[in-house]
Each structure stands twice: as structure tokens, then as C-alpha cells.
PDB file of N, CA and C in Angstrom:
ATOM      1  N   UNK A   1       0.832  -1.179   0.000  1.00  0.00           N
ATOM      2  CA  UNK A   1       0.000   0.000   0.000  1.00  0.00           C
ATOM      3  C   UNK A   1       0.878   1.244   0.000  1.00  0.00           C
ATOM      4  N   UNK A   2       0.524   2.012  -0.844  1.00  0.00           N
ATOM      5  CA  UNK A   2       1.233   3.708  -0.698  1.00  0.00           C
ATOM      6  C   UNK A   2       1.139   4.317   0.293  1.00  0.00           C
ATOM      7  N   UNK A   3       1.770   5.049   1.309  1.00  0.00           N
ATOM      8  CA  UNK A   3       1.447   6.056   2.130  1.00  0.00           C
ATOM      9  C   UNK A   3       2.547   7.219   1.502  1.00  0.00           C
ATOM     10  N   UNK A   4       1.671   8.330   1.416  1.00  0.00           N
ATOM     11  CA  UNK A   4       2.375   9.591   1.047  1.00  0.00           C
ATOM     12  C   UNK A   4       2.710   9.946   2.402  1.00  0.00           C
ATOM     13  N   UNK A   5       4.069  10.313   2.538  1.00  0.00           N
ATOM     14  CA  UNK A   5       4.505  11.018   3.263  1.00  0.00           C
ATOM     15  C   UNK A   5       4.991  12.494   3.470  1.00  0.00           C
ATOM     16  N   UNK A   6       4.651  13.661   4.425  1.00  0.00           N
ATOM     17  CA  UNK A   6       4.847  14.651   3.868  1.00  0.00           C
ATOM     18  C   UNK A   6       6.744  14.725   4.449  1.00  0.00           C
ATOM     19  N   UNK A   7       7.098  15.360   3.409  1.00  0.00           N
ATOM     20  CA  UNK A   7       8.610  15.079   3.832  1.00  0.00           C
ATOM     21  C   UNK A   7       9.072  16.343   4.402  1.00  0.00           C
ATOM     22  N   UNK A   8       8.273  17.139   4.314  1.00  0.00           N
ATOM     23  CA  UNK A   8       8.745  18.554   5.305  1.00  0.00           C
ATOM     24  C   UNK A   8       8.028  19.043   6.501  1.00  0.00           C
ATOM     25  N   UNK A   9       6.791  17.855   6.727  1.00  0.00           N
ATOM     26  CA  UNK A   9       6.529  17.884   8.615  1.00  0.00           C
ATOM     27  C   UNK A   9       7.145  16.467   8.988  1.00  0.00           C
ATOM     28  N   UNK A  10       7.413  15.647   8.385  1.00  0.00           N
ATOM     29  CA  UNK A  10       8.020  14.398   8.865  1.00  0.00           C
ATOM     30  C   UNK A  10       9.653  14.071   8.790  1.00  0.00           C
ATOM     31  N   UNK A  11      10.140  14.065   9.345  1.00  0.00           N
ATOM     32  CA  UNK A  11      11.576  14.210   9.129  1.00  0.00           C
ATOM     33  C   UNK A  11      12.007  12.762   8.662  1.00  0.00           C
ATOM     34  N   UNK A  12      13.084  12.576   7.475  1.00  0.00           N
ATOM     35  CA  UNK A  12      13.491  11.432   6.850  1.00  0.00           C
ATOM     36  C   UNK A  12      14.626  11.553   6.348  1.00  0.00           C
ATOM     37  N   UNK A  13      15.463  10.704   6.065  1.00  0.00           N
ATOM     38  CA  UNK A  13      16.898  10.685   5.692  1.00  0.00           C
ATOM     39  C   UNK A  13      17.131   9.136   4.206  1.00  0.00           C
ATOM     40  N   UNK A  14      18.243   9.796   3.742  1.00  0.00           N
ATOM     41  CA  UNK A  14      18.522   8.643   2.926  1.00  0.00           C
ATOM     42  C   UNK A  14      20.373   8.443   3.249  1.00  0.00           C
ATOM     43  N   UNK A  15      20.775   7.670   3.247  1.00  0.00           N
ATOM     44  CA  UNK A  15      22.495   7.328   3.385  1.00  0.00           C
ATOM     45  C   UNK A  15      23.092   6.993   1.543  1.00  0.00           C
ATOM     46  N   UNK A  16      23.731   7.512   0.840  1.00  0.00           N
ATOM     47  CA  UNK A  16      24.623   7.255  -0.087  1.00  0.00           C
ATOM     48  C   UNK A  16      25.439   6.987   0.268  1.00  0.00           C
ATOM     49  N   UNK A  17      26.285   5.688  -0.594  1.00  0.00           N
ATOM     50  CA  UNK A  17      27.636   5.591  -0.147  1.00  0.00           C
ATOM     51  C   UNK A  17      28.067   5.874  -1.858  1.00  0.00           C
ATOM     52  N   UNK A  18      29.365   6.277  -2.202  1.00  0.00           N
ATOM     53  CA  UNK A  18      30.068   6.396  -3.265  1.00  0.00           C
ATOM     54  C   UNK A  18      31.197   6.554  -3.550  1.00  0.00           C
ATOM     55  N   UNK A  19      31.604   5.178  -4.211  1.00  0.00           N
ATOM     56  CA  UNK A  19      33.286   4.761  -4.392  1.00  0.00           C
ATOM     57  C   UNK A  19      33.291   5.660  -5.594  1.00  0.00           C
ATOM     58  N   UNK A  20      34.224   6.519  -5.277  1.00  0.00           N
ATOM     59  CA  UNK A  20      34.444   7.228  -7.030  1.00  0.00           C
ATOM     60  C   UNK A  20      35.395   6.398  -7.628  1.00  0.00           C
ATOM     61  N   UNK A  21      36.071   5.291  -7.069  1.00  0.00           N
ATOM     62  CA  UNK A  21      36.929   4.909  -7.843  1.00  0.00           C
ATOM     63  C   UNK A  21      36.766   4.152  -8.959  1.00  0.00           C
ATOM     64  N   UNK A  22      35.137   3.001  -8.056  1.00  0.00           N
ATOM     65  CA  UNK A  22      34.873   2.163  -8.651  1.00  0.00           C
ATOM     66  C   UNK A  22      33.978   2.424  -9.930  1.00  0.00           C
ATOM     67  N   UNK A  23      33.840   4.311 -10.500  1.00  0.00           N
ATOM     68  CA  UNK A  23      33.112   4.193 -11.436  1.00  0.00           C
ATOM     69  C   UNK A  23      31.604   4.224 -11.229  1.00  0.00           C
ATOM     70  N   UNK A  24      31.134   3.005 -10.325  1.00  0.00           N
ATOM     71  CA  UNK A  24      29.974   2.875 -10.260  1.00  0.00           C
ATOM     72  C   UNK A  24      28.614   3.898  -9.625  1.00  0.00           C
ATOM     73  N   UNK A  25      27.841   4.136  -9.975  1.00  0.00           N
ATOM     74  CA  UNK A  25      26.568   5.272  -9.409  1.00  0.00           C
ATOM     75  C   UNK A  25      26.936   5.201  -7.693  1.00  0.00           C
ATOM     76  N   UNK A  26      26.269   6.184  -7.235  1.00  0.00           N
ATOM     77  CA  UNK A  26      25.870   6.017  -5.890  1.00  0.00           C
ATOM     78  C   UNK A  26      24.923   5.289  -5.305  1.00  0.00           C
ATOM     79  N   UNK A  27      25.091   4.316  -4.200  1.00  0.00           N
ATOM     80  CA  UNK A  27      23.627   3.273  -3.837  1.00  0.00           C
ATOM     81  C   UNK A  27      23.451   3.637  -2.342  1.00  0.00           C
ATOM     82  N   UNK A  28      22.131   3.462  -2.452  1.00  0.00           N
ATOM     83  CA  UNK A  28      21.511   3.983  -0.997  1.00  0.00           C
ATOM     84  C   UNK A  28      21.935   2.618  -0.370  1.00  0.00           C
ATOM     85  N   UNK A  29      22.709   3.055   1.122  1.00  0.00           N
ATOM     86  CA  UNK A  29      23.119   1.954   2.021  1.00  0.00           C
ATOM     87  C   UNK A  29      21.658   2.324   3.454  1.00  0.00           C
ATOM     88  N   UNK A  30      21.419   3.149   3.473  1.00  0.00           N
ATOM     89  CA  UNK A  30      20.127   3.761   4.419  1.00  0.00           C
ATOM     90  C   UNK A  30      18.996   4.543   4.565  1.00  0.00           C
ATOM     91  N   UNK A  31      17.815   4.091   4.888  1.00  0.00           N
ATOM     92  CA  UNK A  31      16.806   4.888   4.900  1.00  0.00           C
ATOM     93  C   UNK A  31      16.043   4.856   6.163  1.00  0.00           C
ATOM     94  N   UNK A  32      15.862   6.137   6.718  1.00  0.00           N
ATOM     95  CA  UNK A  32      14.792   6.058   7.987  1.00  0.00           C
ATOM     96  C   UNK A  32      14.064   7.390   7.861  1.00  0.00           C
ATOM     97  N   UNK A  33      12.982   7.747   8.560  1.00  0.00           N
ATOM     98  CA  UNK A  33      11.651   8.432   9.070  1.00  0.00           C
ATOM     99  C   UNK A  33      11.763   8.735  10.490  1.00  0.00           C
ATOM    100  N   UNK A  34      11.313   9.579  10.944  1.00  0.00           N
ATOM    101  CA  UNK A  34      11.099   9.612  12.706  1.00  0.00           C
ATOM    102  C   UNK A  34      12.297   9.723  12.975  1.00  0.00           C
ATOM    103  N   UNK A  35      12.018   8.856  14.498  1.00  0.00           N
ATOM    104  CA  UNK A  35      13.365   8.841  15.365  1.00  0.00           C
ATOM    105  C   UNK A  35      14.690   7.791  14.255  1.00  0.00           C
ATOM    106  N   UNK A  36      14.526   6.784  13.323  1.00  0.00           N
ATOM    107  CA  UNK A  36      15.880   6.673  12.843  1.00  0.00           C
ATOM    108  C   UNK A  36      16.229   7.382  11.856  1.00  0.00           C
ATOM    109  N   UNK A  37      15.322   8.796  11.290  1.00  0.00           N
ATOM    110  CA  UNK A  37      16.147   9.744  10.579  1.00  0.00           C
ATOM    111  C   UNK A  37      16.784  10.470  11.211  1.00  0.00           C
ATOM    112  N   UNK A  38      16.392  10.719  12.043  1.00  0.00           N
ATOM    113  CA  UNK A  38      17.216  11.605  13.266  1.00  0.00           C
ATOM    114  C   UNK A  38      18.320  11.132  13.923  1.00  0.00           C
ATOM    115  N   UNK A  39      18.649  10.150  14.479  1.00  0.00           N
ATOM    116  CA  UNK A  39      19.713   8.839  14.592  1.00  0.00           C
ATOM    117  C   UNK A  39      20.405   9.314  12.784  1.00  0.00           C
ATOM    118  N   UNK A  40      20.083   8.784  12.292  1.00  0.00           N
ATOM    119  CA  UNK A  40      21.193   9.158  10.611  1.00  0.00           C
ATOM    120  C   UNK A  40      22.058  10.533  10.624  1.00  0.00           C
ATOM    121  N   UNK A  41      20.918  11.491  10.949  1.00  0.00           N
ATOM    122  CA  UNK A  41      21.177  13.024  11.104  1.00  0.00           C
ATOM    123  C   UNK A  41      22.239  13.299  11.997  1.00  0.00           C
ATOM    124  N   UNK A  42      22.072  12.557  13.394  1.00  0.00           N
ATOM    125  CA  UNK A  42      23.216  12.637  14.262  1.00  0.00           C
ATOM    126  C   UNK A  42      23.979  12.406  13.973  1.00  0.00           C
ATOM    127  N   UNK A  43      24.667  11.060  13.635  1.00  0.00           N
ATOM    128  CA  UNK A  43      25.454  10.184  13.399  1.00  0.00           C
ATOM    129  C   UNK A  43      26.133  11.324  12.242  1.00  0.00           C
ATOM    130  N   UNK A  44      25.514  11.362  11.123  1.00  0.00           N
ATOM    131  CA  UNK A  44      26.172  12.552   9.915  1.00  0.00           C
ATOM    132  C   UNK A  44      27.041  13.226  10.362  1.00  0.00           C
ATOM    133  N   UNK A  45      26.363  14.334  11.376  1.00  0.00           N
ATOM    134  CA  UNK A  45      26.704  15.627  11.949  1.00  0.00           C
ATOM    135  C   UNK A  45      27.686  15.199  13.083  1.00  0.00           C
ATOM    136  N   UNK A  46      28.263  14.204  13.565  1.00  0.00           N
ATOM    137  CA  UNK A  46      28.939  13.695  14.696  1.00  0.00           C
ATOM    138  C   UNK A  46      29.750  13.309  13.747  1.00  0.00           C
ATOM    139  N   UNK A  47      29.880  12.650  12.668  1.00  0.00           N
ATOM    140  CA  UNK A  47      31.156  12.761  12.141  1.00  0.00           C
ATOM    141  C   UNK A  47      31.802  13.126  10.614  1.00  0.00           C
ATOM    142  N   UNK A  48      31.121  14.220  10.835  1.00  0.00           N
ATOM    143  CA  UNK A  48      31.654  15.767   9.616  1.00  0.00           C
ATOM    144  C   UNK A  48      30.585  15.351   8.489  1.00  0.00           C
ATOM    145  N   UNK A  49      29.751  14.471   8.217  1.00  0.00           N
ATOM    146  CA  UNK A  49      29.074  13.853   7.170  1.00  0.00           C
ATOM    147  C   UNK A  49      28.421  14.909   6.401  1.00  0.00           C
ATOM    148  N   UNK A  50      28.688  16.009   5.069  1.00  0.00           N
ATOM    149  CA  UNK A  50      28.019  16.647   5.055  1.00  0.00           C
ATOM    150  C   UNK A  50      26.339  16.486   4.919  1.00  0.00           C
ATOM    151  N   UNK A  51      25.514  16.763   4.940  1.00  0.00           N
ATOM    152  CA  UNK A  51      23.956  16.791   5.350  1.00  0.00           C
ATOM    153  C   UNK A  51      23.690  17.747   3.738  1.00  0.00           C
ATOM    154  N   UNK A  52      22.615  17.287   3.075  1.00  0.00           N
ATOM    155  CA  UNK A  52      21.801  18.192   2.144  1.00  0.00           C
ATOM    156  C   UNK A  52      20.743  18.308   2.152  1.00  0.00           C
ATOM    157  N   UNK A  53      19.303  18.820   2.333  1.00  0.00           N
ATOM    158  CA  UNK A  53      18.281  19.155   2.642  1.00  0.00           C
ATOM    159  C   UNK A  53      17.479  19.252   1.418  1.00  0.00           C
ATOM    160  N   UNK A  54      17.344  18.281   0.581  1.00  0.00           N
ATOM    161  CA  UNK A  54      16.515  18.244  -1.023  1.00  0.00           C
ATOM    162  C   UNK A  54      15.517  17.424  -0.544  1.00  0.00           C
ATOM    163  N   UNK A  55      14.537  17.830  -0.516  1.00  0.00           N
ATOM    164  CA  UNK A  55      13.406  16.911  -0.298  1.00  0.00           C
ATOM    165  C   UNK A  55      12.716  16.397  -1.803  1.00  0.00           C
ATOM    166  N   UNK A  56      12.566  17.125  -2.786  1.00  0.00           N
ATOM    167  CA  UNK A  56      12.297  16.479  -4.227  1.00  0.00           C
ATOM    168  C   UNK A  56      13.667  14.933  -4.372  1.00  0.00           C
ATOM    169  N   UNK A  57      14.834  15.344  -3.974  1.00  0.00           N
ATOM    170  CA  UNK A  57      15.876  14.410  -4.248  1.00  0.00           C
ATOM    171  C   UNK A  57      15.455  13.315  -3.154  1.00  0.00           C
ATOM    172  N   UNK A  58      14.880  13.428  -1.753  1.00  0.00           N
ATOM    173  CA  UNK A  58      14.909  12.270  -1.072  1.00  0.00           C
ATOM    174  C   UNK A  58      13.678  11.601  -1.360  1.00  0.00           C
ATOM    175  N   UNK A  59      12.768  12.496  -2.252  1.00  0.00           N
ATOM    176  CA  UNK A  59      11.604  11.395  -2.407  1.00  0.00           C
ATOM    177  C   UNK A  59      11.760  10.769  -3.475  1.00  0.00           C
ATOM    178  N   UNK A  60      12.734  10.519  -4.682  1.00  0.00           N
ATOM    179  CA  UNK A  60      13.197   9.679  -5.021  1.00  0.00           C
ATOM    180  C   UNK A  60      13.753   8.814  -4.660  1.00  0.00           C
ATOM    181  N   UNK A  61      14.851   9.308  -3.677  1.00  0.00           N
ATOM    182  CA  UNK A  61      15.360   8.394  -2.902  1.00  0.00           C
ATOM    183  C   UNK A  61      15.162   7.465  -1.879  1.00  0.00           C
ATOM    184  N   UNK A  62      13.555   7.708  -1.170  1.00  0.00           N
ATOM    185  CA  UNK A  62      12.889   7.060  -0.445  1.00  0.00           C
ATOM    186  C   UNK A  62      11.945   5.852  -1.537  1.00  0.00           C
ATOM    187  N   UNK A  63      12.345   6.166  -2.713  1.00  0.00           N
ATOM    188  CA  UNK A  63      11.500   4.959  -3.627  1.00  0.00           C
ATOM    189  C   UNK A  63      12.140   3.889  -3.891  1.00  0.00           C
ATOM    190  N   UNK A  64      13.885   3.699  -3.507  1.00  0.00           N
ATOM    191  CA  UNK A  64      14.741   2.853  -3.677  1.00  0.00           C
ATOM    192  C   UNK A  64      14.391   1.894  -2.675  1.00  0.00           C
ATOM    193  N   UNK A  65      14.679   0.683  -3.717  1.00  0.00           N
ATOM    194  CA  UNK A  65      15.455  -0.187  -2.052  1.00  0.00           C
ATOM    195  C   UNK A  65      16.935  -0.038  -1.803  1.00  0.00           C
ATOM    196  N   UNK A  66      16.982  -0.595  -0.318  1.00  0.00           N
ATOM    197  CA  UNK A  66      18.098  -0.731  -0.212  1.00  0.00           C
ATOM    198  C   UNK A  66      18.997  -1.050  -0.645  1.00  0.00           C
ATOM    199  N   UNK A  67      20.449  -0.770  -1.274  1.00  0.00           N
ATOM    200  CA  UNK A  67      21.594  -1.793  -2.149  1.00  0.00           C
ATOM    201  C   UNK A  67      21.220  -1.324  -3.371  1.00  0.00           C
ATOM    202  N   UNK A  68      20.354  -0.294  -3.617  1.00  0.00           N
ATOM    203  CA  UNK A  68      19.950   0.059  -5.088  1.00  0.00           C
ATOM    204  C   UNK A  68      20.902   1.128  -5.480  1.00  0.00           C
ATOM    205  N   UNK A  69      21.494   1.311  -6.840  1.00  0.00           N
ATOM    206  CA  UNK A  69      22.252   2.449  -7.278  1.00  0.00           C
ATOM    207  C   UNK A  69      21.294   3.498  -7.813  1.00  0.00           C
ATOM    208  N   UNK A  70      21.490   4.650  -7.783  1.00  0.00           N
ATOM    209  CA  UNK A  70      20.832   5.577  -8.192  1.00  0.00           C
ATOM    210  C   UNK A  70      20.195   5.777  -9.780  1.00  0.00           C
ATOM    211  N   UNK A  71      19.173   5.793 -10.109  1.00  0.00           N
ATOM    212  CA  UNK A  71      18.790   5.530 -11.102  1.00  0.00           C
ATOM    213  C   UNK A  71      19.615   7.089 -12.572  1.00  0.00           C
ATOM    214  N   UNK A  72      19.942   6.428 -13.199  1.00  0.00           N
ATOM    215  CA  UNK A  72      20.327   7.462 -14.810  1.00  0.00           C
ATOM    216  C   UNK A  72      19.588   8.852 -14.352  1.00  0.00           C
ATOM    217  N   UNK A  73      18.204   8.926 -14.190  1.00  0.00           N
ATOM    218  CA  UNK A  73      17.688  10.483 -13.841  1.00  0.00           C
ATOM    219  C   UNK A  73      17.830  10.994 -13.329  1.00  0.00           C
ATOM    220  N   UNK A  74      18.569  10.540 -11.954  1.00  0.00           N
ATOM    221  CA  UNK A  74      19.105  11.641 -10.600  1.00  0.00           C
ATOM    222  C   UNK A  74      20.823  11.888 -11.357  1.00  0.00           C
ATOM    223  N   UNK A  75      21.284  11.357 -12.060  1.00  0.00           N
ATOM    224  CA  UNK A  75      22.566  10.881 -12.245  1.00  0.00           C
ATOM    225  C   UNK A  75      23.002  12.926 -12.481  1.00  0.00           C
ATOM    226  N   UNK A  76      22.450  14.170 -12.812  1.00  0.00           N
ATOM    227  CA  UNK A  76      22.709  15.247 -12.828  1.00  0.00           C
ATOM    228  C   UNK A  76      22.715  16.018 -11.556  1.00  0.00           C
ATOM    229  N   UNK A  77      21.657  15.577 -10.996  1.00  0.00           N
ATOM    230  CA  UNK A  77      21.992  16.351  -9.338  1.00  0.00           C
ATOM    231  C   UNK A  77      22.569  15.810  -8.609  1.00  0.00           C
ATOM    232  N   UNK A  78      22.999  14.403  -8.806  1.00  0.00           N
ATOM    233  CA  UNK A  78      23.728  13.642  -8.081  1.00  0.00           C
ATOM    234  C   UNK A  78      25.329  14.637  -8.105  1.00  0.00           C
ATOM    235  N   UNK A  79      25.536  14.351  -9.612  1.00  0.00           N
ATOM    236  CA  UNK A  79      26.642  14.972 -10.026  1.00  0.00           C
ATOM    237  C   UNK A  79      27.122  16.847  -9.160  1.00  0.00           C
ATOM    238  N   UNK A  80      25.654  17.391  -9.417  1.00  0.00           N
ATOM    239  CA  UNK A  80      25.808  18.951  -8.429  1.00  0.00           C
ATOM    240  C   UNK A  80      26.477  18.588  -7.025  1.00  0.00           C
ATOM    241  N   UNK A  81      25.812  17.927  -6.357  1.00  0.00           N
ATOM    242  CA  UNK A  81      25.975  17.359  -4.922  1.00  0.00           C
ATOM    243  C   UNK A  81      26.993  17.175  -4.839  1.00  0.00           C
ATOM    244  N   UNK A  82      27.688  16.337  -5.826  1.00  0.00           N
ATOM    245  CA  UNK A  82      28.736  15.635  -5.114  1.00  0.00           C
ATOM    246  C   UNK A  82      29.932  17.110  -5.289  1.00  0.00           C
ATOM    247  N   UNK A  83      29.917  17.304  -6.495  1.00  0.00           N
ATOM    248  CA  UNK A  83      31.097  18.749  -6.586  1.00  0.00           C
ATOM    249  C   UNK A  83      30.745  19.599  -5.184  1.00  0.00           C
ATOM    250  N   UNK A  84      29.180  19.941  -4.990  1.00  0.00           N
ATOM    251  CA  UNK A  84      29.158  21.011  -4.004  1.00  0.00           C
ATOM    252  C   UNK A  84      29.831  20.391  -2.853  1.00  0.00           C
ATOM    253  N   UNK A  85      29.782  18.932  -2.171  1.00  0.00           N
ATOM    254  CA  UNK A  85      30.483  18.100  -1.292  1.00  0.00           C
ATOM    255  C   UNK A  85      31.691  18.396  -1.337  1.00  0.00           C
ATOM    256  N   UNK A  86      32.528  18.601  -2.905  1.00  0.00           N
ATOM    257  CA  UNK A  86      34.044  18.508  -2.928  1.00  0.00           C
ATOM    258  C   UNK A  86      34.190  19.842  -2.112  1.00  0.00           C
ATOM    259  N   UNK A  87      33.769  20.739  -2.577  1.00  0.00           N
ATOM    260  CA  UNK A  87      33.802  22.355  -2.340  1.00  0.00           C
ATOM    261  C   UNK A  87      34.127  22.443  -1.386  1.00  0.00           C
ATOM    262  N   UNK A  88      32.956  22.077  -0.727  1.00  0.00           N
ATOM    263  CA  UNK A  88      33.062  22.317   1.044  1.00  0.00           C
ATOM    264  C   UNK A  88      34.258  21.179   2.017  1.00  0.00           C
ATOM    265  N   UNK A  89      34.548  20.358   1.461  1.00  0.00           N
ATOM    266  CA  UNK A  89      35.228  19.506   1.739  1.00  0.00           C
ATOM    267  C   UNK A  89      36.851  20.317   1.662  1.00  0.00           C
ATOM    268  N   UNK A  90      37.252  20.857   0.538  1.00  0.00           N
ATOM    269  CA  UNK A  90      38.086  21.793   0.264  1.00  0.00           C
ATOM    270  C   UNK A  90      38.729  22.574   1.533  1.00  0.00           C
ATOM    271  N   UNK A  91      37.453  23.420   1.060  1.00  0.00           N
ATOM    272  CA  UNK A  91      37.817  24.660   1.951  1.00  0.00           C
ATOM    273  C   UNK A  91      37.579  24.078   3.506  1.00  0.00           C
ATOM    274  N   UNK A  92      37.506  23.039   4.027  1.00  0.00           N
ATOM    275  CA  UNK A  92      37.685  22.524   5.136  1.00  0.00           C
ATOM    276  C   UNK A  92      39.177  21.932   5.768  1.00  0.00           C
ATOM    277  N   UNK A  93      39.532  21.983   3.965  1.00  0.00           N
ATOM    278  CA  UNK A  93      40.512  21.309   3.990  1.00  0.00           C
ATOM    279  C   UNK A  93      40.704  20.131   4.515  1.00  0.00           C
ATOM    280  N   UNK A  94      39.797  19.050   4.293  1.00  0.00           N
ATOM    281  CA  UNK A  94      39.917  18.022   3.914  1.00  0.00           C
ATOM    282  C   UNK A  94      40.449  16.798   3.011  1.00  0.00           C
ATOM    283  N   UNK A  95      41.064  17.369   1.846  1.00  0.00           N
ATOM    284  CA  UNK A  95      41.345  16.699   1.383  1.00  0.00           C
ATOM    285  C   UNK A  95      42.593  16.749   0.498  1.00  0.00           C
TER     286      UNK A  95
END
């Protein structure tokens, strides 16, 4: 059964992981709602994880399963994200 969720009174998270080495898309390793989006959120923010706040992007991303790579259509904002990630990563000097 569908339940629409509203994603900006309900708080939700998605986890990417992404080997740039391996070439391959980004695949969602996590998804939670409630208290385990918030648990994700912590966890992020406890260790430097940057955080992005796209709710059009997580309700795609809440349509995945788990272990799924990101489908060809996100494959352009994926791409924004990840540079804006380098950016800030940069000037953190991180890397």
C-alpha cells in the first residue's frame, strides 16, 4: 500500500555511499523516518558527514530499495551534490 509522506513535517533521511573509484553510481546503504532519521542526522553531523536538505531528491530516494544504485535520472543532481560536497570539503581542507 502507498502512504504519502509529507517530507517537510516528517523528518526522513537517505544514506549514499560512493566509491568514485569504482566508477559505479551512488547506492543507498540507508533509509529512515522519525526517530531513525534523526539517529542518521546525528550520526552525519557527529562525524563531519556533510547533510543536504533536497526533499524532491529524497523522495526519489525514499522509492529505492536498499543496495539500489541511483537511477540514470538523478545521475545530474547527483553529479551537483557531489562537486558542491568537494567544495566544502576543500575549503575545510579536507582533502
Amino acid at each position: 500500500m502507498y502512504q504519502k509522506i509529507d517530507l517537510k513535517q516528517r523528518k526522513t533521511a537517505a544514506v549514499l555511499r560512493y566509491d568514485e573509484a569504482s566508477g559505479n553510481a551512488p547506492v543507498v546503504v540507508a533509509l529512515g523516518s522519525g526517530a531513525a532519521a534523526e539517529r542518521i542526522l546525528q550520526e552525519a553531523r557527529k562525524s563531519g558527514i556533510q547533510v543536504e536538505h533536497d526533499t524532491s531528491l529524497l523522495g526519489h530516494l525514499l522509492d529505492l530499495d536498499l543496495g539500489t544504485a541511483i537511477p540514470p535520472q538523478l545521475y545530474d543532481v547527483m553529479a551537483e551534490l557531489l562537486l558542491l560536497i568537494e567544495e566544502l570539503d576543500n575549503a575545510k581542507g579536507r582533502t
